[in-house]
Protein backbone atom coordinates (compact mmCIF):
# COMPACT_ATOMS: atom_id res chain seq x y z
CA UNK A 1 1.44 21.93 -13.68
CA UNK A 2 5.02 20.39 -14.56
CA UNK A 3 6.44 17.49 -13.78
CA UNK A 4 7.99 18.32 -10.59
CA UNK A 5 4.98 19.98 -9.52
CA UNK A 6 2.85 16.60 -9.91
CA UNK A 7 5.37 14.72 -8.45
CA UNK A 8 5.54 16.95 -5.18
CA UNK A 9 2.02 16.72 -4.89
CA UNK A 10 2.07 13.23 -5.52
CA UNK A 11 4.97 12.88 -2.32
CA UNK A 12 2.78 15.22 0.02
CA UNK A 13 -0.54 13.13 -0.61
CA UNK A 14 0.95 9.83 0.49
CA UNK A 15 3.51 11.61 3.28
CA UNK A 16 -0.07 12.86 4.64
CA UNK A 17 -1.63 9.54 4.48
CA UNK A 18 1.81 7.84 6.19
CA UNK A 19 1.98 10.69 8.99
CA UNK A 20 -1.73 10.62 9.97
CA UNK A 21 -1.50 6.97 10.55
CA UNK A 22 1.42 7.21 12.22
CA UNK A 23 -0.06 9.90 15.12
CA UNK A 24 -2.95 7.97 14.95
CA UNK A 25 -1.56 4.95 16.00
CA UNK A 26 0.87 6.23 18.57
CA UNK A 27 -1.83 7.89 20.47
CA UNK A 28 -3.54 4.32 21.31
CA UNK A 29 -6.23 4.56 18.08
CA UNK A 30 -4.99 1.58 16.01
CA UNK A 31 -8.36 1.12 14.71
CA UNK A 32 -8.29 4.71 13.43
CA UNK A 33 -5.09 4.52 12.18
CA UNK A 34 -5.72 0.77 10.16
CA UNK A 35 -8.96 2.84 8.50
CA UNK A 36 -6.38 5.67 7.54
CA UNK A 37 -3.97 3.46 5.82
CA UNK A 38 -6.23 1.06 4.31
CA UNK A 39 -8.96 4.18 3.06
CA UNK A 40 -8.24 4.09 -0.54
CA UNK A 41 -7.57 7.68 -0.44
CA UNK A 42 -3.71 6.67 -2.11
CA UNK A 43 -6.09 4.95 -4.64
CA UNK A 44 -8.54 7.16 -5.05
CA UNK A 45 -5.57 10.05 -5.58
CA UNK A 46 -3.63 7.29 -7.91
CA UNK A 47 -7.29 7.13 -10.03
CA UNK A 48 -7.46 10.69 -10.76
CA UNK A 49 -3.85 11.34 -11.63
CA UNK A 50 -4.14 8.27 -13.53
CA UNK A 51 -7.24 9.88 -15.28
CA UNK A 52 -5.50 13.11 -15.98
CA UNK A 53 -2.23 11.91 -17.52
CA UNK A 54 -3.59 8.39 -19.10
CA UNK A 55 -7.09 8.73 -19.54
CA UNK A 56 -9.87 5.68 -18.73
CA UNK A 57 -7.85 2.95 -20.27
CA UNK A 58 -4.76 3.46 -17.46
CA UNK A 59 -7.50 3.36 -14.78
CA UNK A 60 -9.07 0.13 -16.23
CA UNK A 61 -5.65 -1.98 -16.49
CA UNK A 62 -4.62 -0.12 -13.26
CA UNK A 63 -7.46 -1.21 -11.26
CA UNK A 64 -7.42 -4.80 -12.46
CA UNK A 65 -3.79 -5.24 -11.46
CA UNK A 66 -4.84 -4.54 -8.59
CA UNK A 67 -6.19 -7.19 -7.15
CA UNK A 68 -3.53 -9.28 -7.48
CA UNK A 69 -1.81 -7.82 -4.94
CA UNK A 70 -4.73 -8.54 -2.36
CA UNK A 71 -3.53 -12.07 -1.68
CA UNK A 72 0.40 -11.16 -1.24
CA UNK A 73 -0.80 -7.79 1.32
CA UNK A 74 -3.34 -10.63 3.54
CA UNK A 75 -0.01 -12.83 3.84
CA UNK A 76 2.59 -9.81 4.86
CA UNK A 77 -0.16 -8.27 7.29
CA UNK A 78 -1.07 -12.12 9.07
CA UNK A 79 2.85 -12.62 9.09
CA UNK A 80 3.09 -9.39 11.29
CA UNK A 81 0.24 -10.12 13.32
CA UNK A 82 1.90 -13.66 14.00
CA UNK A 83 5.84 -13.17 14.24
CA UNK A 84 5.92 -9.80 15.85
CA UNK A 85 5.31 -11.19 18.96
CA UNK A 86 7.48 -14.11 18.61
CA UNK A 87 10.70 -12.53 17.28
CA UNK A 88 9.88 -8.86 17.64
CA UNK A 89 9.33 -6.07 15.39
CA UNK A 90 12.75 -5.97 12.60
CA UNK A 91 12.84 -9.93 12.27
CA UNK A 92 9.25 -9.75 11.30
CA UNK A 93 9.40 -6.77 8.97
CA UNK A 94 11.70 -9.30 7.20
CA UNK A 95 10.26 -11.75 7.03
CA UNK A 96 7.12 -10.30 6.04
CA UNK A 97 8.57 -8.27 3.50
CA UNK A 98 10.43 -11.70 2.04
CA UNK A 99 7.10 -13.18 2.39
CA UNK A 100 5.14 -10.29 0.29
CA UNK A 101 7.96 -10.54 -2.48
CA UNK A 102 7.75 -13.97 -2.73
CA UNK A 103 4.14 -14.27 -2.99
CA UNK A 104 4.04 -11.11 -5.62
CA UNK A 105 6.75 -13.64 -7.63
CA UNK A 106 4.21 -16.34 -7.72
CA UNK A 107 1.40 -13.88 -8.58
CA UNK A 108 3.19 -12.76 -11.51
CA UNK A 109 4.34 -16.55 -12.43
CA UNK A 110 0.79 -17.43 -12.17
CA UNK A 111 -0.19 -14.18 -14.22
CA UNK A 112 1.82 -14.60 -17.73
């Protein structure tokens, strides 16, 4: 396969993922539609392509980075949960999204 072949595979898997949770949730199932964004079907796709172009080595360091991103995801997600219905939905998308980048900065301060 070339490149743009991989790559439009690569945009259908995670447009797939995006619009299932999407129906999901607008049809009242936000349980179903949490387990469809948080199955690591992105990651299990990411592991294989990642195991076809790099080998075990790129899954290794992939996997292991990670987890560092666990901490900064918690703190967007509880942000939502907290200031969407204080301020509504764009005000806390911001802020959320300021408060995921700031807390990948410290990761990656505390990392090197």
């Amino acid at each position: 396969m070339n490149e743009l072949g991989k790559y439009a595979v690569y945009f259908l898997l995670g447009g797939t993922i995006v619009s299932v949770s999407t129906y999901l949730g607008a049809q009242g199932r936000p349980y179903l539609a949490a387990f469809a964004s948080t199955f690591p079907a992105i990651t299990g796709a990411t592991f294989i392509l990642l195991y076809v172009n790099g080998g075990s080595d790129a899954i290794v360091a992939y996997a292991e980075k990670l987890f560092w991103f666990v901490p900064p995801w918690i703190i967007y997600v509880l942000a939502m949960i907290f200031i969407v219905p204080r301020l509504g939905f764009w005000p806390a998308m911001t802020l959320s999204l300021v408060l995921y980048m700031g807390c990948v900065w410290l990761v990656r301060l505390a990392v090197r």
